[in-house]
N, C-alpha and C. Protein backbone atom coordinates (compact mmCIF):
# COMPACT_ATOMS: atom_id res chain seq x y z
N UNK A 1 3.12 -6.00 -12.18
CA UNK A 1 3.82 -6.76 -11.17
C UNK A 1 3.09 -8.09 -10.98
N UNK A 2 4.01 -9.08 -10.86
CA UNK A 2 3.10 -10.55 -10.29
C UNK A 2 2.55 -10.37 -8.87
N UNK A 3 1.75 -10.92 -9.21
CA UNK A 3 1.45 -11.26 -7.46
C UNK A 3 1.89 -11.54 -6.86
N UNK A 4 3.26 -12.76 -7.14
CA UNK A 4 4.08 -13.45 -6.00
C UNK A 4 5.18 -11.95 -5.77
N UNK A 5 5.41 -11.44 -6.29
CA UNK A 5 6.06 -10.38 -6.33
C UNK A 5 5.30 -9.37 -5.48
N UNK A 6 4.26 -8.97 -5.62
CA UNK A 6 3.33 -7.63 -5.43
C UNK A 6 2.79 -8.34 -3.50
N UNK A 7 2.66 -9.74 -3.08
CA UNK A 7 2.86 -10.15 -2.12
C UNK A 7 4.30 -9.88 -1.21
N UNK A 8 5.37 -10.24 -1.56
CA UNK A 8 6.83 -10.34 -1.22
C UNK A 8 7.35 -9.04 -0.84
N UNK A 9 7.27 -7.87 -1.78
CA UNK A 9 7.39 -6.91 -1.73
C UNK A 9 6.29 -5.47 -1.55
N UNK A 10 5.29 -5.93 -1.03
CA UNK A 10 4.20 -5.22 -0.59
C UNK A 10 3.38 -5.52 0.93
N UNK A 11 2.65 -6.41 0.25
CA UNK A 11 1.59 -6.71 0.99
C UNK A 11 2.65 -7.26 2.32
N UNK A 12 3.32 -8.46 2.11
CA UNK A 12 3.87 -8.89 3.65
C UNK A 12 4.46 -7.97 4.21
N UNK A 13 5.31 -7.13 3.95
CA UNK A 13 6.19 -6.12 4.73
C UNK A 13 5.28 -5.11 5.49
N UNK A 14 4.14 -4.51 4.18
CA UNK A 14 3.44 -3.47 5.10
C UNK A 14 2.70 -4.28 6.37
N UNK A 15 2.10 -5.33 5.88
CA UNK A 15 0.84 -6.11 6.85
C UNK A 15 1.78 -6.27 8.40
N UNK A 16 3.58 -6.43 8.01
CA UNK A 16 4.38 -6.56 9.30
C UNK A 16 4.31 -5.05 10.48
N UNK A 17 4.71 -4.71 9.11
CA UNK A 17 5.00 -2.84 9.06
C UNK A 17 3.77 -2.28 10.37
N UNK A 18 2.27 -2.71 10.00
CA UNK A 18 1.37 -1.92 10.28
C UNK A 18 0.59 -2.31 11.45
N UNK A 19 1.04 -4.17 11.98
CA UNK A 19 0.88 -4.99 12.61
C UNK A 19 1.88 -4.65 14.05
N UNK A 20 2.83 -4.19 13.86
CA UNK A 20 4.37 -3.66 15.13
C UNK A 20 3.71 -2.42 15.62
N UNK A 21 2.85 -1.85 14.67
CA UNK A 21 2.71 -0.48 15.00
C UNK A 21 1.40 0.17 15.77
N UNK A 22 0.08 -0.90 15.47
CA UNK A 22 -0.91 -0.12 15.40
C UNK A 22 -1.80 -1.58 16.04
N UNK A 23 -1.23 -2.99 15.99
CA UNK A 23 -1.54 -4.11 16.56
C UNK A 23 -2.36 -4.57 15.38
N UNK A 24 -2.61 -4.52 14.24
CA UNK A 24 -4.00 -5.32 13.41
C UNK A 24 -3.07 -7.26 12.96
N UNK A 25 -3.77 -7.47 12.73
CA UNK A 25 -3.95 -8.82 12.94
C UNK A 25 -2.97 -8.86 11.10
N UNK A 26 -1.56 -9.76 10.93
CA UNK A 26 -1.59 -10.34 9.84
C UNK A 26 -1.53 -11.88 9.66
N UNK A 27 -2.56 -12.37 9.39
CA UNK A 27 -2.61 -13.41 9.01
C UNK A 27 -3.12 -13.71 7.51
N UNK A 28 -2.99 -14.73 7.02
CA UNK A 28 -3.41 -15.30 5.78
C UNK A 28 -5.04 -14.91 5.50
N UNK A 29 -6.23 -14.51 6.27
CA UNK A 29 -6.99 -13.95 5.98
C UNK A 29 -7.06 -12.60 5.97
N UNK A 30 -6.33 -12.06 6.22
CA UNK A 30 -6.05 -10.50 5.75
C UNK A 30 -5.52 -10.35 4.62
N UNK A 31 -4.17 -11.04 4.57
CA UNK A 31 -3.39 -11.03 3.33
C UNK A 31 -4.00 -11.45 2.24
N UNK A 32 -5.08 -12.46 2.09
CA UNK A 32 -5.66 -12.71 0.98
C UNK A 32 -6.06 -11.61 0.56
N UNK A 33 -6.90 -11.29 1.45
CA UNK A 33 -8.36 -9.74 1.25
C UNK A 33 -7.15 -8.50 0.41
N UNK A 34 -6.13 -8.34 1.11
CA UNK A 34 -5.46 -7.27 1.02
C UNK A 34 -4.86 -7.32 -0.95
N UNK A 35 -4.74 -8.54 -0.62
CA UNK A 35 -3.99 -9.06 -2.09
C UNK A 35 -5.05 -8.87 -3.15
N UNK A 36 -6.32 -9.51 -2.84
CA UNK A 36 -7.26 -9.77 -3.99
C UNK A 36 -8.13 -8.53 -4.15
N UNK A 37 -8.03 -7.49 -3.55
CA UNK A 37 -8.34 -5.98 -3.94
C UNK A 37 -7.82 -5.18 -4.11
N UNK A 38 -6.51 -5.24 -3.84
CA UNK A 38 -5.71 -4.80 -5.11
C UNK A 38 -5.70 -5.01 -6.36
N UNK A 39 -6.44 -6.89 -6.73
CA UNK A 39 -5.54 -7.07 -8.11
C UNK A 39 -7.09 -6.66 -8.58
N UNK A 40 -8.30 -6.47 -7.92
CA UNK A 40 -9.09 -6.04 -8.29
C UNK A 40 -9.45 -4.42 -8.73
N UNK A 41 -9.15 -3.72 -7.68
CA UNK A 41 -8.83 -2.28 -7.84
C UNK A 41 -7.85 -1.94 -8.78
N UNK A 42 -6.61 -2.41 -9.03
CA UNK A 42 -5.37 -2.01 -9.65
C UNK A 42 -5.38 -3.32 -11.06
N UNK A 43 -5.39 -4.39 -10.62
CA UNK A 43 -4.56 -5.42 -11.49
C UNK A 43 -3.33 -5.59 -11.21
N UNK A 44 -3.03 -5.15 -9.69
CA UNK A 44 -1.19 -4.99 -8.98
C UNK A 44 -0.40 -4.06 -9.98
N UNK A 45 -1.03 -3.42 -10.64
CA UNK A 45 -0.23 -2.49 -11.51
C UNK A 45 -0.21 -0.99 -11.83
N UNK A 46 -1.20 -0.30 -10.83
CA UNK A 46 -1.60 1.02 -11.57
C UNK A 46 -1.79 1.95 -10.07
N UNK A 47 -0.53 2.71 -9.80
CA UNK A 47 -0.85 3.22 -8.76
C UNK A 47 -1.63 4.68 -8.69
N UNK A 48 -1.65 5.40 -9.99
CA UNK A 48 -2.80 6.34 -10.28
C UNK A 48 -3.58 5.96 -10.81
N UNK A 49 -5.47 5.92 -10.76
CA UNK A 49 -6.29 5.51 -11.21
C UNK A 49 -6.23 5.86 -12.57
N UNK A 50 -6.62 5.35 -13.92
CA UNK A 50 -6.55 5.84 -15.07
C UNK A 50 -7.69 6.03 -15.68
N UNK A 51 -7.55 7.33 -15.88
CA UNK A 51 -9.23 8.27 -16.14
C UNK A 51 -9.74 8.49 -14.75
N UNK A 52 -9.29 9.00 -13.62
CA UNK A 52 -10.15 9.00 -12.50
C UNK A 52 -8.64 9.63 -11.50
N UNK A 53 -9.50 9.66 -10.19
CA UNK A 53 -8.62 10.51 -9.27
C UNK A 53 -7.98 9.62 -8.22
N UNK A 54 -8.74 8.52 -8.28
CA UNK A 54 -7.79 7.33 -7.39
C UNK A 54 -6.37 7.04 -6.98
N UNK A 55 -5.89 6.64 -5.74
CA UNK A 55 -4.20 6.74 -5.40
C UNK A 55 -4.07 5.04 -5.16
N UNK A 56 -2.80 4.76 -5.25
CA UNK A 56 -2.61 3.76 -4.67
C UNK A 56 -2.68 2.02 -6.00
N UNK A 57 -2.36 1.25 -5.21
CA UNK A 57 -2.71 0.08 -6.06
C UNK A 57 -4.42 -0.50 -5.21
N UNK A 58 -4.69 0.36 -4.30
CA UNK A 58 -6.12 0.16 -3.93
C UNK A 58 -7.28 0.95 -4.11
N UNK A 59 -6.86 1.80 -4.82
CA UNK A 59 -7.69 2.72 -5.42
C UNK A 59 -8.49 3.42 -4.83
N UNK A 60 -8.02 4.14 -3.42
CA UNK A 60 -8.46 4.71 -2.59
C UNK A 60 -8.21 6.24 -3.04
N UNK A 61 -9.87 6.88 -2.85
CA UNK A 61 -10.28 8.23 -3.15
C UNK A 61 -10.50 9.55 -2.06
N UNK A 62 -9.66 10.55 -2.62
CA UNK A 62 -9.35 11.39 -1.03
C UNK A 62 -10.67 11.52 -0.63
N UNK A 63 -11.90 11.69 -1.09
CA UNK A 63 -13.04 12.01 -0.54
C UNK A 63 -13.92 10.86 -0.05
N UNK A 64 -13.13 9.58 -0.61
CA UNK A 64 -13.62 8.40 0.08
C UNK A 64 -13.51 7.87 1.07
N UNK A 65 -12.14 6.88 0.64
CA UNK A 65 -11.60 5.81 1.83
C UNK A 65 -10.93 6.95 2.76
N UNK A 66 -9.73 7.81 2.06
CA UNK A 66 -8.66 8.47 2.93
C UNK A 66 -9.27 9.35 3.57
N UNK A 67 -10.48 10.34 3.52
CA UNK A 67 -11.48 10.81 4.24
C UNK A 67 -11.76 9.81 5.15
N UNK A 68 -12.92 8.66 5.22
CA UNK A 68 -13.18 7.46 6.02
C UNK A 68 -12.61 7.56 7.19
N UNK A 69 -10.63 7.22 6.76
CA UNK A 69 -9.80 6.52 7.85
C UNK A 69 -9.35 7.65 8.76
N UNK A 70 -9.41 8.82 8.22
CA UNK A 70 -9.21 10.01 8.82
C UNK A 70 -10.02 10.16 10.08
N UNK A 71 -11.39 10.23 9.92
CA UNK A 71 -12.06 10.14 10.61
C UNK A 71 -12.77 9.14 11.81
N UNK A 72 -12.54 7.36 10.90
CA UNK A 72 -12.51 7.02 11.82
C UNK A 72 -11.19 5.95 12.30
N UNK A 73 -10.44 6.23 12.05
CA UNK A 73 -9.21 5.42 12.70
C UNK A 73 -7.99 6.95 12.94
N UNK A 74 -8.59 7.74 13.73
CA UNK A 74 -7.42 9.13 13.46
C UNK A 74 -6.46 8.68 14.19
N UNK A 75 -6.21 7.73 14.79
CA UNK A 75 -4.93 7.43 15.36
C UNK A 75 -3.94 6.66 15.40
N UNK A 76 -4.86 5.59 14.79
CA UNK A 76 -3.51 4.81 14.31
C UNK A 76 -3.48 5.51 12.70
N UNK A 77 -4.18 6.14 11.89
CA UNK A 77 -3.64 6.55 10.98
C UNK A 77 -2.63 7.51 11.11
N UNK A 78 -2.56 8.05 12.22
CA UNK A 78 -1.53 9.32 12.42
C UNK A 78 -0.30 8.31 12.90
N UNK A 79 -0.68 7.30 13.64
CA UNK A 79 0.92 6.78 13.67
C UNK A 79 1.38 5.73 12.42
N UNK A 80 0.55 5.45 11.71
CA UNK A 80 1.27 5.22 10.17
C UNK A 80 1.93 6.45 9.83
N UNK A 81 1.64 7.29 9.83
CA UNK A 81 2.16 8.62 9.14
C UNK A 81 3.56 8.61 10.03
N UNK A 82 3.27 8.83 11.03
CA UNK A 82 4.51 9.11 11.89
C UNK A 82 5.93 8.41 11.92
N UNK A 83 5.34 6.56 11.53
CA UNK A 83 6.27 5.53 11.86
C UNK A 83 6.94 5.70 10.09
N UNK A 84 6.15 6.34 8.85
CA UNK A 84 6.34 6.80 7.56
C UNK A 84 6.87 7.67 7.35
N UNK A 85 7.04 8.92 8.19
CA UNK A 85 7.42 9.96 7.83
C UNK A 85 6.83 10.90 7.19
N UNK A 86 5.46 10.96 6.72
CA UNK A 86 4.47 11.94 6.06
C UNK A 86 3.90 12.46 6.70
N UNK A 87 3.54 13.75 6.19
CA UNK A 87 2.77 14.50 7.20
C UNK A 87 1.22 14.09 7.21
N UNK A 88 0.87 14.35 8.51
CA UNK A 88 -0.76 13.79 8.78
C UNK A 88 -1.92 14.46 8.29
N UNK A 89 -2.26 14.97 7.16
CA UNK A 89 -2.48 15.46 6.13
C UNK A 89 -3.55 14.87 4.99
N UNK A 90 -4.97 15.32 5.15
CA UNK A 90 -5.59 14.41 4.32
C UNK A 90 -5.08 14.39 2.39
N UNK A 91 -4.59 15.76 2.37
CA UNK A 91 -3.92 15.83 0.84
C UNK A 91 -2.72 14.85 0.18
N UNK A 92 -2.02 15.46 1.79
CA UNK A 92 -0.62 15.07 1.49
C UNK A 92 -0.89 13.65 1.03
N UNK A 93 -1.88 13.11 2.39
CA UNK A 93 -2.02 11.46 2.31
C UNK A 93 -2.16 10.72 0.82
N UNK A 94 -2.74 11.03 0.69
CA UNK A 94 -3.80 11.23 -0.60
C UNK A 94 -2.98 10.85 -1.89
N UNK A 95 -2.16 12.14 -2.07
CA UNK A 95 -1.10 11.92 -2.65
C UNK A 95 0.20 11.01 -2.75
N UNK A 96 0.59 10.69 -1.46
CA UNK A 96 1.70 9.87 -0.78
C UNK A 96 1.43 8.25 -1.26
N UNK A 97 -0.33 8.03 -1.24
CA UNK A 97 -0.71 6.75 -1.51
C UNK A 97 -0.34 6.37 -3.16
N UNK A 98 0.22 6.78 -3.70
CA UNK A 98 0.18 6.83 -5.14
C UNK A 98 2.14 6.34 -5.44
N UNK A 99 2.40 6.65 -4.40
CA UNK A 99 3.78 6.40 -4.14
C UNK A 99 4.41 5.44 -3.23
N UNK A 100 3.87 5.75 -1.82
CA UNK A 100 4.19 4.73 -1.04
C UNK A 100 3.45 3.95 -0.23
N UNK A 101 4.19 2.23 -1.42
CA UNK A 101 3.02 1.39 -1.18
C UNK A 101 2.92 1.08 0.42
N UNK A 102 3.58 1.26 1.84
CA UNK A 102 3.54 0.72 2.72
C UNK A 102 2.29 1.29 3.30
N UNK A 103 2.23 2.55 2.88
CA UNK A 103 1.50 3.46 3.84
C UNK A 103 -0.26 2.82 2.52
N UNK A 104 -0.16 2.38 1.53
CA UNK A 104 -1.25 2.25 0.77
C UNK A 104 -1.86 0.87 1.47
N UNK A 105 -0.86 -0.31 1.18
CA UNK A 105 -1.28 -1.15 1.93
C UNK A 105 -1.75 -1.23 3.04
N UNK A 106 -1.53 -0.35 4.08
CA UNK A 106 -1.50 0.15 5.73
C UNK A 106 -2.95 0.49 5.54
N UNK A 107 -3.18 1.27 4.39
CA UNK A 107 -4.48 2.07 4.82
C UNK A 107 -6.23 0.97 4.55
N UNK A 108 -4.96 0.25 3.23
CA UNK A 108 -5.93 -0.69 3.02
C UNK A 108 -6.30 -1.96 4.10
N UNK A 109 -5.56 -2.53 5.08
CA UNK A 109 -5.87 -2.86 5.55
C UNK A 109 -6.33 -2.36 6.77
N UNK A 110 -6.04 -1.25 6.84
CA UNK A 110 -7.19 -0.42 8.46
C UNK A 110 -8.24 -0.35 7.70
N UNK A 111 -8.64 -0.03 6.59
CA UNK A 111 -10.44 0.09 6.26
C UNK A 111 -10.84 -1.47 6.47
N UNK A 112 -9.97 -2.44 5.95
CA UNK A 112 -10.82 -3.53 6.50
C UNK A 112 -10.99 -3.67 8.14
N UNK A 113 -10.02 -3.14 9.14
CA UNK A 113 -10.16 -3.06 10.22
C UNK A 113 -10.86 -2.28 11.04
N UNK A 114 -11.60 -1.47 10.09
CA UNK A 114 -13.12 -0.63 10.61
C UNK A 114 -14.25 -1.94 10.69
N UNK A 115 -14.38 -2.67 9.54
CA UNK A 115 -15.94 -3.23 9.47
C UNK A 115 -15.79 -4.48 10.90
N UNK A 116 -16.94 -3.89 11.32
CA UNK A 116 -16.99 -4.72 12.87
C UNK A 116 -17.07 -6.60 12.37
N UNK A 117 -17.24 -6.79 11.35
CA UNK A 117 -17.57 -8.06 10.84
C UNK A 117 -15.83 -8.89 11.02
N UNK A 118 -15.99 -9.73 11.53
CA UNK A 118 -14.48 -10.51 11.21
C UNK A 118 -14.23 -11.04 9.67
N UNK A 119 -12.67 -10.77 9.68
CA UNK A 119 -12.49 -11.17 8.05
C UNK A 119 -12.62 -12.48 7.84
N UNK A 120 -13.01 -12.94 6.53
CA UNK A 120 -13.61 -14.02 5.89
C UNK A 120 -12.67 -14.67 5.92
N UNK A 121 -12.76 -16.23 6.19
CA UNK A 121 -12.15 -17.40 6.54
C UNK A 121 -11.91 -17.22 4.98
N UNK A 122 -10.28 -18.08 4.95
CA UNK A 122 -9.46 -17.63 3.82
C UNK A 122 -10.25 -19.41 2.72
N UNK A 123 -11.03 -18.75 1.64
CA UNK A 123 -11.34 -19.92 0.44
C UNK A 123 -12.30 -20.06 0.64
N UNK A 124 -13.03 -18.59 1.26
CA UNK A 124 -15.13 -18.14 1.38
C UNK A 124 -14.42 -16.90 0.15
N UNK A 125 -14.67 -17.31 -1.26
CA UNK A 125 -14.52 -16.35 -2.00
C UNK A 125 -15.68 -15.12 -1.86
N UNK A 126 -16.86 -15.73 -1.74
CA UNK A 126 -18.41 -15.08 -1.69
C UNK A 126 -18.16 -13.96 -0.19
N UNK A 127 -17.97 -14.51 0.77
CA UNK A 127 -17.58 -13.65 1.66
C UNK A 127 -17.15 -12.65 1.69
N UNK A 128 -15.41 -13.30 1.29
CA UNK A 128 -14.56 -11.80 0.64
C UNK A 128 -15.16 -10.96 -0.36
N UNK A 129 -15.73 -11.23 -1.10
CA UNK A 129 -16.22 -10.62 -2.44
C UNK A 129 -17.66 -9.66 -1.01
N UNK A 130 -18.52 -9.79 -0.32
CA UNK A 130 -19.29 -9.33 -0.12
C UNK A 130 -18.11 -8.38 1.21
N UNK A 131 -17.24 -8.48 1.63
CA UNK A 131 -16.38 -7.71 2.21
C UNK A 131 -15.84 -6.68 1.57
N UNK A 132 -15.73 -7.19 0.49
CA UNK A 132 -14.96 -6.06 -0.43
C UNK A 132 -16.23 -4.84 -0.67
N UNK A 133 -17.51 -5.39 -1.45
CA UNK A 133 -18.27 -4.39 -1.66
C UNK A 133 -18.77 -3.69 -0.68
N UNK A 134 -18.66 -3.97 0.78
CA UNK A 134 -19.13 -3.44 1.93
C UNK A 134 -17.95 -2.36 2.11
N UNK A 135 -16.70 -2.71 2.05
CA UNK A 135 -15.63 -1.42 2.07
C UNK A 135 -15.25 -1.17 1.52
N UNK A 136 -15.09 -1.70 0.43
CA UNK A 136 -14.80 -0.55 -0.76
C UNK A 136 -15.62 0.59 -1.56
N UNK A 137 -17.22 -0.28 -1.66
CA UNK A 137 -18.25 0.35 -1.84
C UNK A 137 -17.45 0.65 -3.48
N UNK A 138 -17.27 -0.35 -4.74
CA UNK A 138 -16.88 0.71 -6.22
C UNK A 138 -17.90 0.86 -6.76
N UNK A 139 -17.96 1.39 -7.44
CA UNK A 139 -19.00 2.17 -8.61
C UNK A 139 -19.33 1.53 -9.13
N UNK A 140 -18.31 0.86 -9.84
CA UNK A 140 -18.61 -0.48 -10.78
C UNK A 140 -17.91 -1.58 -10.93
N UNK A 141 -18.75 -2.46 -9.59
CA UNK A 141 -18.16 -3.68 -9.63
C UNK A 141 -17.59 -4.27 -10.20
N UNK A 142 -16.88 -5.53 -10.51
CA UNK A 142 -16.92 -6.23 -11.46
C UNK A 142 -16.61 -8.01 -10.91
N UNK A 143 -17.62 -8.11 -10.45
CA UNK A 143 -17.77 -10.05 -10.12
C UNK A 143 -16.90 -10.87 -10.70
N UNK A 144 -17.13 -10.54 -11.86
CA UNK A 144 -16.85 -12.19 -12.78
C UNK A 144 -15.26 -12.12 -12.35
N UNK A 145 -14.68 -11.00 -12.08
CA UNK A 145 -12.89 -11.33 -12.15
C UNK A 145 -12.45 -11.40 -10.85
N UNK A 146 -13.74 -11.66 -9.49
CA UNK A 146 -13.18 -11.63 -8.25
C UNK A 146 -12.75 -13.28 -7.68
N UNK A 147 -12.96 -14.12 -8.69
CA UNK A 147 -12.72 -15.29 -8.61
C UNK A 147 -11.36 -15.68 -8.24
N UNK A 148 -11.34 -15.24 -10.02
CA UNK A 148 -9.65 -15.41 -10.65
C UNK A 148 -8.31 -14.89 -9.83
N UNK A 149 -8.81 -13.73 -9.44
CA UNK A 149 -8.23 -12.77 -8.84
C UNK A 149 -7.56 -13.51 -7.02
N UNK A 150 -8.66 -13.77 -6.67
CA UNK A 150 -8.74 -14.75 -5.55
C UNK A 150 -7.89 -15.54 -5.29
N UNK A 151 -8.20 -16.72 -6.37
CA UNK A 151 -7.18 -17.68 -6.62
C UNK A 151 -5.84 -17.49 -6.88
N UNK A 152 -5.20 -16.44 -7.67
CA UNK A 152 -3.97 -16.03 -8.03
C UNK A 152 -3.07 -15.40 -6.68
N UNK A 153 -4.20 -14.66 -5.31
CA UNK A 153 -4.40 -14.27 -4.40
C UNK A 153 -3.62 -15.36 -3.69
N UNK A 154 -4.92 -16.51 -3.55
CA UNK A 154 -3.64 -17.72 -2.57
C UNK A 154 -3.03 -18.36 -3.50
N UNK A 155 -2.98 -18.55 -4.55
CA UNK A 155 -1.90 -19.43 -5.27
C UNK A 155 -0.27 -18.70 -4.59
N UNK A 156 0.14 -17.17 -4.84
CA UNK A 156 1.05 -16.45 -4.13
C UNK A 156 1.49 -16.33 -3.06
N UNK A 157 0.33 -17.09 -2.23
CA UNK A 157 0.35 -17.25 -0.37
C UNK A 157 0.73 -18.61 -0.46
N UNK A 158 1.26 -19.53 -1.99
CA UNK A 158 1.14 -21.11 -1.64
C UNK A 158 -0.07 -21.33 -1.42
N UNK A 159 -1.05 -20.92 -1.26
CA UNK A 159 -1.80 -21.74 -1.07
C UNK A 159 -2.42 -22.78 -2.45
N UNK A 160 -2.96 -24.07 -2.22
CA UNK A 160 -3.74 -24.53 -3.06
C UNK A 160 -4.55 -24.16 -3.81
């Protein structure tokens, strides 16, 4: 999927979606973050991890992130579920993320809405990039493509 696409039909709707419901903030510094770890985690294309147990186009792991939000956001994650229709369910969840992107995007942006740190002013790539490894915590990074990724990020937001 393009990004201007994987924005249009993802990221803005859920960020609306999850924003009516649970109050988190969508603005253009979320949406970047939200955008550019996906295309990092996924490449906007891979909603089961390949070779691995990962869900989602964010590559969130039941014993990881969806554990995490369980525990610490149990309530607005239960009213994603609710305003979704899935049951509140760390399996079900788990599973559901692999399918439906609202509730993937949703989750991805409540883990950024755990770290007490405010999100990075949108075109602090270094920021975001040290945001990302603080909540995503991957195994194996990979720097050199958080640039590119970035940029393609706001190029899709219009931005410059």
């Amino acid at each position: 999927m393009t990004p201007e696409n994987f924005l249009k039909r993802i990221v803005d709707p859920s960020l609306q979606f999850l924003s009516e419901l649970v109050g988190t903030q969508s603005n253009d510094a979320a949406r970047v973050l939200v955008m550019t770890i996906a295309g990092q985690e996924s490449g906007w294309k891979e909603r089961r991890q390949i070779g691995g147990p990962a869900r989602g186009y964010w590559q969130f792991e039941k014993g990881g992130g969806v554990a995490g939000l369980f525990q610490a956001t149990p309530q607005q994650l239960r009213a994603i579920c609710v305003g979704l229709d899935i049951p509140f369910d760390q399996t079900v969840v788990f599973e559901a993320m692999a399918w439906n992107d609202t509730l993937a995007a949703s989750m991805a942006r409540l883990l950024l809405f755990t770290d007490p740190a405010p999100l990075p002013a949108v075109g602090n790539k270094d920021a975001a990039w040290q945001y990302y490894l603080r909540n995503w915590r991957p195994g194996a990074p990979h720097p050199a493509s958080w640039s590119g990724l970035y940029d393609q990020s706001l190029a899709a937001m219009g931005h410059p």
